[in-house]
Each structure stands twice: as C-alpha cells, then as structure tokens.
PDB file of N, CA and C in Angstrom:
ATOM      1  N   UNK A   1       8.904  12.022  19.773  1.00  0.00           N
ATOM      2  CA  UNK A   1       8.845  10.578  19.643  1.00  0.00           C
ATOM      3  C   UNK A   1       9.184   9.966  21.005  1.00  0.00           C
ATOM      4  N   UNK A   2       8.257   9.071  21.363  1.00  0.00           N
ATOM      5  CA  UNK A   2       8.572   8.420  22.552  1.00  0.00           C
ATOM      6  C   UNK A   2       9.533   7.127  22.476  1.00  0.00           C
ATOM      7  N   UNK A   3      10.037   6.606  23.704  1.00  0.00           N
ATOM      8  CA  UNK A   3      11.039   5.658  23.698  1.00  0.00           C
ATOM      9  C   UNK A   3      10.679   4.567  23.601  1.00  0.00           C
ATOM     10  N   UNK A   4       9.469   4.047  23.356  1.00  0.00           N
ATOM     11  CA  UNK A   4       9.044   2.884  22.912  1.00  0.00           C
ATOM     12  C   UNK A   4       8.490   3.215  21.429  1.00  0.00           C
ATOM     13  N   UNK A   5       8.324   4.153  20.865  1.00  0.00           N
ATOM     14  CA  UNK A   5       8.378   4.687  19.166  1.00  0.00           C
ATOM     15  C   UNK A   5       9.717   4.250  18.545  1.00  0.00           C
ATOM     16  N   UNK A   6      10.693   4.665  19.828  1.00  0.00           N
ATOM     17  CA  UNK A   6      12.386   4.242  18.954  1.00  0.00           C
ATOM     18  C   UNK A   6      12.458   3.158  18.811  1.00  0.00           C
ATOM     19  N   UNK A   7      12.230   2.515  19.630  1.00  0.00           N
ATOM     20  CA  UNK A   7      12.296   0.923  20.176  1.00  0.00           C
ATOM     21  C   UNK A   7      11.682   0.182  19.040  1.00  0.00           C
ATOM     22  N   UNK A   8      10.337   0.481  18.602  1.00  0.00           N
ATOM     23  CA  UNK A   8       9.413  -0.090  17.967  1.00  0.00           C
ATOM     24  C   UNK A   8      10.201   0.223  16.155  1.00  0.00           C
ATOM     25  N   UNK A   9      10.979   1.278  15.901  1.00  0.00           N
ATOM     26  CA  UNK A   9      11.734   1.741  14.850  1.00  0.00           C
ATOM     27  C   UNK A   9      12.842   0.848  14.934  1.00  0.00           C
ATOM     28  N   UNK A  10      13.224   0.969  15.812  1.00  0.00           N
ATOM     29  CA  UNK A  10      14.752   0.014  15.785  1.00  0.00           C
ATOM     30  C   UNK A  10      14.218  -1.531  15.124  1.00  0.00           C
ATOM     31  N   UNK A  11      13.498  -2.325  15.738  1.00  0.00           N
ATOM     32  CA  UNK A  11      13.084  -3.618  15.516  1.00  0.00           C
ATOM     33  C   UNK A  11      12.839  -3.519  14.486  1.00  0.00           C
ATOM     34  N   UNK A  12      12.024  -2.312  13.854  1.00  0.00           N
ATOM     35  CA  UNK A  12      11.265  -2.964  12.071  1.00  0.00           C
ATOM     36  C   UNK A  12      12.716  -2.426  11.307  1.00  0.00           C
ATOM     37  N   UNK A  13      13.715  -1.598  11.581  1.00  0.00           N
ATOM     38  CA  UNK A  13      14.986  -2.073  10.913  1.00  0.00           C
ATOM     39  C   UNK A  13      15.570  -3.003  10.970  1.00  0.00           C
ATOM     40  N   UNK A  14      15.626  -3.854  12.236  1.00  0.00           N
ATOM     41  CA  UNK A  14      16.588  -4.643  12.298  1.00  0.00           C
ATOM     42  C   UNK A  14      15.804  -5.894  10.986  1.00  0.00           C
ATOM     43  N   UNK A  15      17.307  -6.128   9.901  1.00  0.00           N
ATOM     44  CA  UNK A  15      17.047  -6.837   9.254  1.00  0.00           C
ATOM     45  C   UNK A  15      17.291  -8.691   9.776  1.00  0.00           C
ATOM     46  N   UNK A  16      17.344  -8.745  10.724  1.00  0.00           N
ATOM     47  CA  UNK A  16      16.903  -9.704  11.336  1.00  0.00           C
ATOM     48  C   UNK A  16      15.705 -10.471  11.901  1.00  0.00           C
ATOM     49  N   UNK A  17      14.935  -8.985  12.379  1.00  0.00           N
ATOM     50  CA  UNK A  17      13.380  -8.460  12.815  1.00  0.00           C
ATOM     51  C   UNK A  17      12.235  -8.611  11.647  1.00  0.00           C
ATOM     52  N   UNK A  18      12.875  -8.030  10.666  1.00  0.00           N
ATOM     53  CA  UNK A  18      11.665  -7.525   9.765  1.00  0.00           C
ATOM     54  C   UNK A  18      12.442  -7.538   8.488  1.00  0.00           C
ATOM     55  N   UNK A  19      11.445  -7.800   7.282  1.00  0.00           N
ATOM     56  CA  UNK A  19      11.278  -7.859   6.193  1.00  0.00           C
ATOM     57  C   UNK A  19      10.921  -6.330   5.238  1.00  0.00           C
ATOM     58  N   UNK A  20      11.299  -6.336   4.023  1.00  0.00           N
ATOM     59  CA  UNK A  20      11.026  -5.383   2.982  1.00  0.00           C
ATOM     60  C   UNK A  20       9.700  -6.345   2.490  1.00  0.00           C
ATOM     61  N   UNK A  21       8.850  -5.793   2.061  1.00  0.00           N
ATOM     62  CA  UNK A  21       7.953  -5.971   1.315  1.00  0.00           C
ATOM     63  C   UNK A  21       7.416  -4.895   0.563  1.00  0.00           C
ATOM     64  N   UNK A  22       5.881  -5.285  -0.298  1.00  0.00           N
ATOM     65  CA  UNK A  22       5.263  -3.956  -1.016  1.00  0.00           C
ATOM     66  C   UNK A  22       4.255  -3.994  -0.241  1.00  0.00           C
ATOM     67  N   UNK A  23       3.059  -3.316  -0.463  1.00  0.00           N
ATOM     68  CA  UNK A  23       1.814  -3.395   0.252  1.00  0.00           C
ATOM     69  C   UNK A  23       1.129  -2.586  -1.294  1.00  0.00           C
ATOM     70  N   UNK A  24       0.247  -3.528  -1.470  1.00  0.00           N
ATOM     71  CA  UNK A  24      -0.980  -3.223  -2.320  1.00  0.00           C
ATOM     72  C   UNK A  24      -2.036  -2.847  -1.679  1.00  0.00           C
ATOM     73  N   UNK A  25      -2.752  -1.423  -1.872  1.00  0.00           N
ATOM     74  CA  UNK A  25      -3.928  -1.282  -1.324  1.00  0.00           C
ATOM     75  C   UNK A  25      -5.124  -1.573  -2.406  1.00  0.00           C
ATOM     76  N   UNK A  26      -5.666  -1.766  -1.743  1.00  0.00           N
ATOM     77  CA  UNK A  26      -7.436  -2.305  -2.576  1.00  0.00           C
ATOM     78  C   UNK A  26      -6.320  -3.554  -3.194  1.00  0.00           C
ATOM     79  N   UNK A  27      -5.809  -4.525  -3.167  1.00  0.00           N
ATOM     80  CA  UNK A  27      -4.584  -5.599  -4.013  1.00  0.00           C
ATOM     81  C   UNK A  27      -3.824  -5.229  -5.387  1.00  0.00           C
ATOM     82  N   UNK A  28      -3.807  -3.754  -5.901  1.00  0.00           N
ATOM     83  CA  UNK A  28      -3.840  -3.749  -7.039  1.00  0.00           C
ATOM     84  C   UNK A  28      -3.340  -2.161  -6.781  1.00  0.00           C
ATOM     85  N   UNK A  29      -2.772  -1.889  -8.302  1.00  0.00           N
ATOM     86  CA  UNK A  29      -2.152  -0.463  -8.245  1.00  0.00           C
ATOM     87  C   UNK A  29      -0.213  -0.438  -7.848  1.00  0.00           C
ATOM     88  N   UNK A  30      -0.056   0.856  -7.639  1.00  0.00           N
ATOM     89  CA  UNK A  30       1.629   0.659  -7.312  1.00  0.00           C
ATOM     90  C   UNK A  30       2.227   0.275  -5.970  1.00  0.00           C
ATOM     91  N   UNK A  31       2.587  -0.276  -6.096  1.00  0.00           N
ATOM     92  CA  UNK A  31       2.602  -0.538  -4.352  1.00  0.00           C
ATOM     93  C   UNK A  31       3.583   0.349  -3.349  1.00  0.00           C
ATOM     94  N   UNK A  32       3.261  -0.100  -2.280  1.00  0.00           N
ATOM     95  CA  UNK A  32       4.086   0.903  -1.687  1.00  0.00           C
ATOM     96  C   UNK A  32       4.961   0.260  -0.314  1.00  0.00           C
ATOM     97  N   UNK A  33       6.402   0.710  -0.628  1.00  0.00           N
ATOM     98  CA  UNK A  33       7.407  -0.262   0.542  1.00  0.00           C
ATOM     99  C   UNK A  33       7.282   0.278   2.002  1.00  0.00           C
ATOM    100  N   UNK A  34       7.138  -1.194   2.258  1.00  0.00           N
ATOM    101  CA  UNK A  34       6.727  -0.789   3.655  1.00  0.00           C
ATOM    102  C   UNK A  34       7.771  -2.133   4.527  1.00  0.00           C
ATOM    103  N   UNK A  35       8.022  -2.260   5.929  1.00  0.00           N
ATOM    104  CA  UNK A  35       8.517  -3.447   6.480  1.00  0.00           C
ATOM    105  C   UNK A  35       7.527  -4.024   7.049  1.00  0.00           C
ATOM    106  N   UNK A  36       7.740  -5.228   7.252  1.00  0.00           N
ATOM    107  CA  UNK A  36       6.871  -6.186   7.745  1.00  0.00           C
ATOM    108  C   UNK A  36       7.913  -7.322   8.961  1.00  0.00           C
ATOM    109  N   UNK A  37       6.788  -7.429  10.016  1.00  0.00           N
ATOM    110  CA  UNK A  37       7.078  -8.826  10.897  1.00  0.00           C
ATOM    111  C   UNK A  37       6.435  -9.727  10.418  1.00  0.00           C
ATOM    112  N   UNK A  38       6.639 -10.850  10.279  1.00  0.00           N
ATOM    113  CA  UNK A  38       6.133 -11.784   9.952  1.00  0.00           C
ATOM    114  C   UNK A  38       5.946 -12.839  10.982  1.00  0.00           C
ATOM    115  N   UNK A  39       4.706 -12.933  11.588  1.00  0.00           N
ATOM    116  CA  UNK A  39       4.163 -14.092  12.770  1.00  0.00           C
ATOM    117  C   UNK A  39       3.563 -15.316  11.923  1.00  0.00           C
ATOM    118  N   UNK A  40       4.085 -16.250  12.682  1.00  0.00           N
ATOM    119  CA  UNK A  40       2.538 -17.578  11.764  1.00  0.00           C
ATOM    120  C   UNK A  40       2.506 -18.764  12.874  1.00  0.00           C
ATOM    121  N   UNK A  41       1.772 -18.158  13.922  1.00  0.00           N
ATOM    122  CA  UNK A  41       1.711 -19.138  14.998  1.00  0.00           C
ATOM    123  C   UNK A  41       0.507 -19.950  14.379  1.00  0.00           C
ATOM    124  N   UNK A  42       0.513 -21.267  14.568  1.00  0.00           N
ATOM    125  CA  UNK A  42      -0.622 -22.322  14.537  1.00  0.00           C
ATOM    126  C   UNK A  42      -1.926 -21.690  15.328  1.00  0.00           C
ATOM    127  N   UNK A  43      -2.362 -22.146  14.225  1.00  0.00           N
ATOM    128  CA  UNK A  43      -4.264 -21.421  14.897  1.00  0.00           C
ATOM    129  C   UNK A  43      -5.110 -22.647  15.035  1.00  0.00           C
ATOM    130  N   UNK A  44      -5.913 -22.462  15.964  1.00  0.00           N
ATOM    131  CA  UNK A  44      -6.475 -23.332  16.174  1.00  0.00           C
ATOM    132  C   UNK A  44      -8.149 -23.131  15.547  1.00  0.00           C
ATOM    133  N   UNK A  45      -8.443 -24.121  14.673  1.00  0.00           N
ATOM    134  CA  UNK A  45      -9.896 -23.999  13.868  1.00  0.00           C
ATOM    135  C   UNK A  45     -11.169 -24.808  14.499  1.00  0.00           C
ATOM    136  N   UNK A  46     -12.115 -24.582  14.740  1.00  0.00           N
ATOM    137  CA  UNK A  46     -12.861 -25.579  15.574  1.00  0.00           C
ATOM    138  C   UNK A  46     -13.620 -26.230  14.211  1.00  0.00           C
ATOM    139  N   UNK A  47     -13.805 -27.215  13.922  1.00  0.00           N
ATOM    140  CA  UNK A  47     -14.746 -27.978  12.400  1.00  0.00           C
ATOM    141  C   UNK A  47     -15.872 -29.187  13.426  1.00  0.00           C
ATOM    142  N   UNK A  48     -16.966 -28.521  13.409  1.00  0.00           N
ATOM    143  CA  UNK A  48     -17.890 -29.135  14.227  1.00  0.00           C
ATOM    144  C   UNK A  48     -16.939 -29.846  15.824  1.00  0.00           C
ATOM    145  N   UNK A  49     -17.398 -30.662  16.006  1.00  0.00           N
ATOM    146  CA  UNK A  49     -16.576 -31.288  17.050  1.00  0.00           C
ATOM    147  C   UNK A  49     -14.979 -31.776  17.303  1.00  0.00           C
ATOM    148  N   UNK A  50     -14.627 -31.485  15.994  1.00  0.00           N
ATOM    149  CA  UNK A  50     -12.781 -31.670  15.596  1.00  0.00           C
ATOM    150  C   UNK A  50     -12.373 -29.738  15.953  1.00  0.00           C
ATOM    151  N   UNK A  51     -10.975 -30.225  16.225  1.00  0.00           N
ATOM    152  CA  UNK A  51     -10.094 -29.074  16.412  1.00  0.00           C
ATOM    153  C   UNK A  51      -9.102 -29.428  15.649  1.00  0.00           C
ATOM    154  N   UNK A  52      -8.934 -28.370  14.383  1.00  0.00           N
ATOM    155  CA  UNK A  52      -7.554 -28.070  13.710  1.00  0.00           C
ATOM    156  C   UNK A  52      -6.771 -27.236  13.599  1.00  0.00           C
ATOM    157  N   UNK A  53      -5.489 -27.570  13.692  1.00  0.00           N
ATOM    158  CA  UNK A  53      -4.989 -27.123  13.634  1.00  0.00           C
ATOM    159  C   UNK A  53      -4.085 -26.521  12.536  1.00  0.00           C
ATOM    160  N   UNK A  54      -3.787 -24.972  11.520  1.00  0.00           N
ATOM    161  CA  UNK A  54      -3.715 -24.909  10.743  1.00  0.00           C
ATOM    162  C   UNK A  54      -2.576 -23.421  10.535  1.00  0.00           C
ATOM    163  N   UNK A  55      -1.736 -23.465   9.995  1.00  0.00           N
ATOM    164  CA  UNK A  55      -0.490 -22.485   9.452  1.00  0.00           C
ATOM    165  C   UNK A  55      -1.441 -21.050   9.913  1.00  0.00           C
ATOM    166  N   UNK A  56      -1.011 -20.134  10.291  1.00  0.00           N
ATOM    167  CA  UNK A  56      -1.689 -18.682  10.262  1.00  0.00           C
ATOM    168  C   UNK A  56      -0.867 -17.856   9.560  1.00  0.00           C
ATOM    169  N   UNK A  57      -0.921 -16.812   9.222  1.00  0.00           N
ATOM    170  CA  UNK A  57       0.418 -16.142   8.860  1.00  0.00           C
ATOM    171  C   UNK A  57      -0.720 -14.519   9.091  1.00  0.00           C
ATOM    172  N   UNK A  58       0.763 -13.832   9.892  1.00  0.00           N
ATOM    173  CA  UNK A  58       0.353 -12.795  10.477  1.00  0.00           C
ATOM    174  C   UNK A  58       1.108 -11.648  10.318  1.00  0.00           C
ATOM    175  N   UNK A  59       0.732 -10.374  10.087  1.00  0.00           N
ATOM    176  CA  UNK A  59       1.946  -9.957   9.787  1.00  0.00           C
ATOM    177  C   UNK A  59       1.653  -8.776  10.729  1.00  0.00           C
ATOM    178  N   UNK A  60       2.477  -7.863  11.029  1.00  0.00           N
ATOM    179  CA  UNK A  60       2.556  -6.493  11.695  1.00  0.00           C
ATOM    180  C   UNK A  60       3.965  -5.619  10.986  1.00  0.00           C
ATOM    181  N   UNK A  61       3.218  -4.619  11.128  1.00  0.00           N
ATOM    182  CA  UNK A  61       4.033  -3.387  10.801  1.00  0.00           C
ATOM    183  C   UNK A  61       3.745  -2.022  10.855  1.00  0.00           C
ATOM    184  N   UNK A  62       4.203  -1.086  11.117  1.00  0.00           N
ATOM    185  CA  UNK A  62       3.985   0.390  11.529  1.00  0.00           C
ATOM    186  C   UNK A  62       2.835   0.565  10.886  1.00  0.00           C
ATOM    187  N   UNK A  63       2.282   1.916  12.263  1.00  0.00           N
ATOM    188  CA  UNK A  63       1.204   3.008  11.627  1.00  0.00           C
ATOM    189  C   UNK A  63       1.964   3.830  10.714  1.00  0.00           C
ATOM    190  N   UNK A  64       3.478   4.249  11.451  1.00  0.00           N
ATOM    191  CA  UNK A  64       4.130   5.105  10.747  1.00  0.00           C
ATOM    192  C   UNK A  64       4.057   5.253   9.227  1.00  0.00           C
ATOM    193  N   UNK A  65       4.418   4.048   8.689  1.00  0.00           N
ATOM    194  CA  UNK A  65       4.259   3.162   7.431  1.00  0.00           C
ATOM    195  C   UNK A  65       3.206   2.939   6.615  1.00  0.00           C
ATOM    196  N   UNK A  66       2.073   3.010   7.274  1.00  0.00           N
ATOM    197  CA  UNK A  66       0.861   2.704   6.442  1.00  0.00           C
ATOM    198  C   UNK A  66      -0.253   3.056   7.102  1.00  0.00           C
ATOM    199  N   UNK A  67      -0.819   4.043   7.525  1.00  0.00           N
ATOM    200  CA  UNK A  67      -2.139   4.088   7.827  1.00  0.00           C
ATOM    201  C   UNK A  67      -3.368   3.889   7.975  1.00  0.00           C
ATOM    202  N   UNK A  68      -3.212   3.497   7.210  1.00  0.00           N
ATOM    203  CA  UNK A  68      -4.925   2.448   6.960  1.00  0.00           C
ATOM    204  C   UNK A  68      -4.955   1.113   5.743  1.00  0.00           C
ATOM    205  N   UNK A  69      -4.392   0.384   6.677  1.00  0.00           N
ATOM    206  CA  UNK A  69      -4.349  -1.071   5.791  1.00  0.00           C
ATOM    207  C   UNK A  69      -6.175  -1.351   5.863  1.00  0.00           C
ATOM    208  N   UNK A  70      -6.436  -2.728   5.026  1.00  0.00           N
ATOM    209  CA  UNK A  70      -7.894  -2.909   5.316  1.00  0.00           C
ATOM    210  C   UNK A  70      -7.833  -4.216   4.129  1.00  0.00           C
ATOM    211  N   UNK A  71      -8.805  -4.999   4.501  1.00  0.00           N
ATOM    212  CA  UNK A  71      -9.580  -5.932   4.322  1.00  0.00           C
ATOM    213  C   UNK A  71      -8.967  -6.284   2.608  1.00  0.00           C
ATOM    214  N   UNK A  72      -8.606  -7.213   2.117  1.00  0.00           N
ATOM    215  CA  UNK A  72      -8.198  -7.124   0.644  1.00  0.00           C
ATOM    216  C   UNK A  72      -7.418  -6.391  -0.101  1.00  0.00           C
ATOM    217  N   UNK A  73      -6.482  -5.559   0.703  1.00  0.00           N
ATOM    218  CA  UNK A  73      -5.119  -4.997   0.625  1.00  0.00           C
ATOM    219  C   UNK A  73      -4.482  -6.668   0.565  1.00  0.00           C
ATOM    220  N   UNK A  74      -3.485  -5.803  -0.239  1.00  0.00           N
ATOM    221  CA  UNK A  74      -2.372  -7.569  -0.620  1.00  0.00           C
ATOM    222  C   UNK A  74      -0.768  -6.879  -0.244  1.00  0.00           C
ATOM    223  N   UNK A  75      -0.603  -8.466   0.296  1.00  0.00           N
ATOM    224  CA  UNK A  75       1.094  -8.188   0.462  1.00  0.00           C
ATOM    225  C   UNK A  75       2.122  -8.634  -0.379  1.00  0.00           C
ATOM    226  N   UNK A  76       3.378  -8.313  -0.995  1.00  0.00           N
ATOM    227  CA  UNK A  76       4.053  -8.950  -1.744  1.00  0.00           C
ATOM    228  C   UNK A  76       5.776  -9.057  -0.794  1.00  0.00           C
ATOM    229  N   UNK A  77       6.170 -10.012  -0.246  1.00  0.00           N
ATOM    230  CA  UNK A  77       7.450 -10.208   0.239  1.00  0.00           C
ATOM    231  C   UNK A  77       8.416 -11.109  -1.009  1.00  0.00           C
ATOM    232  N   UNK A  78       8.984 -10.732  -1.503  1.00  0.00           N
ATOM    233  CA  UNK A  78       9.932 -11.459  -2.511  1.00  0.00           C
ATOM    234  C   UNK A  78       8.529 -12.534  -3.567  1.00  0.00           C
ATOM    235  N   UNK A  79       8.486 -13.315  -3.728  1.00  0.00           N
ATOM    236  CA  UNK A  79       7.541 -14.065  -4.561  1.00  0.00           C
ATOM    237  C   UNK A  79       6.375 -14.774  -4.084  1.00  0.00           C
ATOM    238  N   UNK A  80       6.711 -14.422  -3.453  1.00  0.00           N
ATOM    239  CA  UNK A  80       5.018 -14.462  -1.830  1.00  0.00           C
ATOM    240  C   UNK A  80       4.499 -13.507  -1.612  1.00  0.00           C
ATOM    241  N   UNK A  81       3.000 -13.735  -2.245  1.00  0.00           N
ATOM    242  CA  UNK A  81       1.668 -12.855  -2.119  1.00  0.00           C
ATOM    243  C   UNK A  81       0.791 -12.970  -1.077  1.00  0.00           C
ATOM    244  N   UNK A  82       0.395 -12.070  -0.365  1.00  0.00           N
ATOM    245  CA  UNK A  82      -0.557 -12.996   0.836  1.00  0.00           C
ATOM    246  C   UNK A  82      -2.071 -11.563   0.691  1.00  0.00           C
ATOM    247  N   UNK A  83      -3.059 -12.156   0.890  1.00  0.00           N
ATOM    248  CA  UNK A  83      -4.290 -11.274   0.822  1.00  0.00           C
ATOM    249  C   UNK A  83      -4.612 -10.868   2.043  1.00  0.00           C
ATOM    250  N   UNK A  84      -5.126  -9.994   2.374  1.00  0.00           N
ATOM    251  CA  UNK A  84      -5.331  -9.052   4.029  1.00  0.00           C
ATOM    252  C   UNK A  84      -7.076  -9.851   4.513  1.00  0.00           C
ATOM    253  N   UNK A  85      -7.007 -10.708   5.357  1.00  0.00           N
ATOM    254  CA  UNK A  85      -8.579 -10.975   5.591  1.00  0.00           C
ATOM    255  C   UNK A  85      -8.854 -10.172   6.532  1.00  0.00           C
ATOM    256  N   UNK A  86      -9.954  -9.691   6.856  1.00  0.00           N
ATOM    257  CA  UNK A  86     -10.641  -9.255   7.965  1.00  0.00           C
ATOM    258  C   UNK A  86     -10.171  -7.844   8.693  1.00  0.00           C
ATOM    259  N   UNK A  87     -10.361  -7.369   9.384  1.00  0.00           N
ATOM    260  CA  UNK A  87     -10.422  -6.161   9.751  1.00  0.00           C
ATOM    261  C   UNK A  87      -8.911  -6.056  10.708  1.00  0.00           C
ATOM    262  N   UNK A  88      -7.942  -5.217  10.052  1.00  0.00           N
ATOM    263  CA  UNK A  88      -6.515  -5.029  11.321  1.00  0.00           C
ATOM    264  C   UNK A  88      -6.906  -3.880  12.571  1.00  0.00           C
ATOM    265  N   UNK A  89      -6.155  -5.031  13.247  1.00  0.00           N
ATOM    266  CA  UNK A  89      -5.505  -4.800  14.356  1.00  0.00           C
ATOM    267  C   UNK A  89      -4.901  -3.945  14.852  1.00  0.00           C
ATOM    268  N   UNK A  90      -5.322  -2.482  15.432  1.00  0.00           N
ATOM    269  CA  UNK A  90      -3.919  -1.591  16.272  1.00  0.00           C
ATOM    270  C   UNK A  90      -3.550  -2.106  17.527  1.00  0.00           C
ATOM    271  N   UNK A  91      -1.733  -1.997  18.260  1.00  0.00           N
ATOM    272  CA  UNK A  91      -2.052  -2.044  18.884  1.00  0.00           C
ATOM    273  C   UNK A  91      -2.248  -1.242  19.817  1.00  0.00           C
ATOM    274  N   UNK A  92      -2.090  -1.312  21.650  1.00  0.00           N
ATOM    275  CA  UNK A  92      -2.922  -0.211  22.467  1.00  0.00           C
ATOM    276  C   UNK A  92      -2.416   1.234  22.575  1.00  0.00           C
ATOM    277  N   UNK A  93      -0.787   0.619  22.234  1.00  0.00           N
ATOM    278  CA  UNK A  93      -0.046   2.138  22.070  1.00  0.00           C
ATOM    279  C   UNK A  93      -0.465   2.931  20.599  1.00  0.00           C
ATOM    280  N   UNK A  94      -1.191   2.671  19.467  1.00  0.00           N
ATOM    281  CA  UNK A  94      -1.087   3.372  18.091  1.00  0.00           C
ATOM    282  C   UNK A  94      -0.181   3.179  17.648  1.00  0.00           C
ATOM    283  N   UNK A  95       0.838   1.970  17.205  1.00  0.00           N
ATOM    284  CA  UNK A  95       2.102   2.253  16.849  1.00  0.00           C
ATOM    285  C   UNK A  95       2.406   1.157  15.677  1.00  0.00           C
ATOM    286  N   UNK A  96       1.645  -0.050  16.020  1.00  0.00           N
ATOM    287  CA  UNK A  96       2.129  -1.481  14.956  1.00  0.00           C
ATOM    288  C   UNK A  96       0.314  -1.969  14.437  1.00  0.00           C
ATOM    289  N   UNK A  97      -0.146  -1.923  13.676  1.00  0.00           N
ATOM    290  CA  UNK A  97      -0.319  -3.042  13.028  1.00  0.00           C
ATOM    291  C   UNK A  97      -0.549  -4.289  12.758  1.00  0.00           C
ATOM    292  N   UNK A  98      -1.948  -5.357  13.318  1.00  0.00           N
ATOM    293  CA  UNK A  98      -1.599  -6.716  12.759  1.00  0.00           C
ATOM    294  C   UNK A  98      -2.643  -7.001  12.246  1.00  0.00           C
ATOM    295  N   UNK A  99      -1.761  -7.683  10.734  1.00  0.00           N
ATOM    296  CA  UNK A  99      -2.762  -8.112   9.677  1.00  0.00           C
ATOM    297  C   UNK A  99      -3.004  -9.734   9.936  1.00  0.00           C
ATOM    298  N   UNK A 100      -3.916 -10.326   9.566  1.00  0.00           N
ATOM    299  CA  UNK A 100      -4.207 -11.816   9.269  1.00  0.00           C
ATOM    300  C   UNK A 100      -3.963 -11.979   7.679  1.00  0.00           C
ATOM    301  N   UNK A 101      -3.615 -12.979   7.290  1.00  0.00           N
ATOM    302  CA  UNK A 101      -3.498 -13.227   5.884  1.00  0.00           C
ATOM    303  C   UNK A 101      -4.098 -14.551   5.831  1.00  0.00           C
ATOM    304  N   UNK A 102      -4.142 -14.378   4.330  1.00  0.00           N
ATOM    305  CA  UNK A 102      -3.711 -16.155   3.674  1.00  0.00           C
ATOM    306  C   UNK A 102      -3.020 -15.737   2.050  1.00  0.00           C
ATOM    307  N   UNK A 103      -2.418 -17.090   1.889  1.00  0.00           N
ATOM    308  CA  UNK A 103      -1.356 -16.830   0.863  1.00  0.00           C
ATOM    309  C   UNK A 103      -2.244 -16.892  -0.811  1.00  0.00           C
ATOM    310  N   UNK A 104      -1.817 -16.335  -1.166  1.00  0.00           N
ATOM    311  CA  UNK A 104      -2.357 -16.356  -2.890  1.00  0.00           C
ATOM    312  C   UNK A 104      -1.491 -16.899  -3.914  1.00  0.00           C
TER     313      UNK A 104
END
C-alpha cells in the first residue's frame, strides 16, 4: 500500500471527512456499507441563453470499497436517497471514486 493509499484511508475514516452510507447496486437489492464524501458545489447549467445555477451533489468514495459503481446504482445516507446519473469518475491514481447524483 502506498502512502497516499494511507492517506486516502485515513480521510474516508475520519468521521469528520466522510460519512457511513449503503450503496445499492442496479438501486435495489441488499445494500452494501460503504463511506462516502460528500461534495455539492453549485453547478453551473446553461438554459438557452440564461446560466443557472443549481445544488450538485457529488459524492466520492473508494475503489477499495466498491468497484464498479455505475449509472442507477442508488445511495442511502441516513434518510437521504440519491440516484447515480451518468457514468463515474476514477481518479488518476485508481483510488476514489466520483459519483454525480440527484436526490430521490
């Protein structure tokens, strides 16, 4: 394990860092605990000649953890559901994870 593997371990413990959640694959079935970061920087939407601006919610979390998230996998954090859009994100090291959501 490399020292940015520890590094990247340490943070998704720190319960300051990261969240418990479940992860539903295909949205449905038993789920399985995994941690989560939770990002939700403002995104910017272009609507013909207007720019909006609108909540994102993003999440990342280990390869270690989950291997192949995908498209309509669902998340459950305490009573907040969020649906997986579009195709995730590795990043360049193989190590985290980022999903796009929207909430259900």
């Amino acid at each position: 394990m490399t020292a940015v593997a520890r590094a990247i371990d340490r943070v998704f413990a720190d319960p300051n860092m990261a969240l418990d959640a479940l992860w539903f694959t295909g949205g449905a079935g038993a789920g399985q605990a995994v941690r989560v970061i939770r990002r939700a920087p403002d995104a910017e939407v272009a609507f013909g000649q207007a720019r909006i601006l609108t909540d994102a919610a993003r999440f990342d979390l280990r390869v270690a953890d989950l291997a192949r998230p995908a498209e309509g996998d669902r998340i459950v954090i305490g009573s907040e559901a969020y649906l997986v859009l579009g195709e995730p994100r590795r990043d360049r090291l193989g190590l985290v994870w980022t999903v796009e959501t929207e909430p259900q």
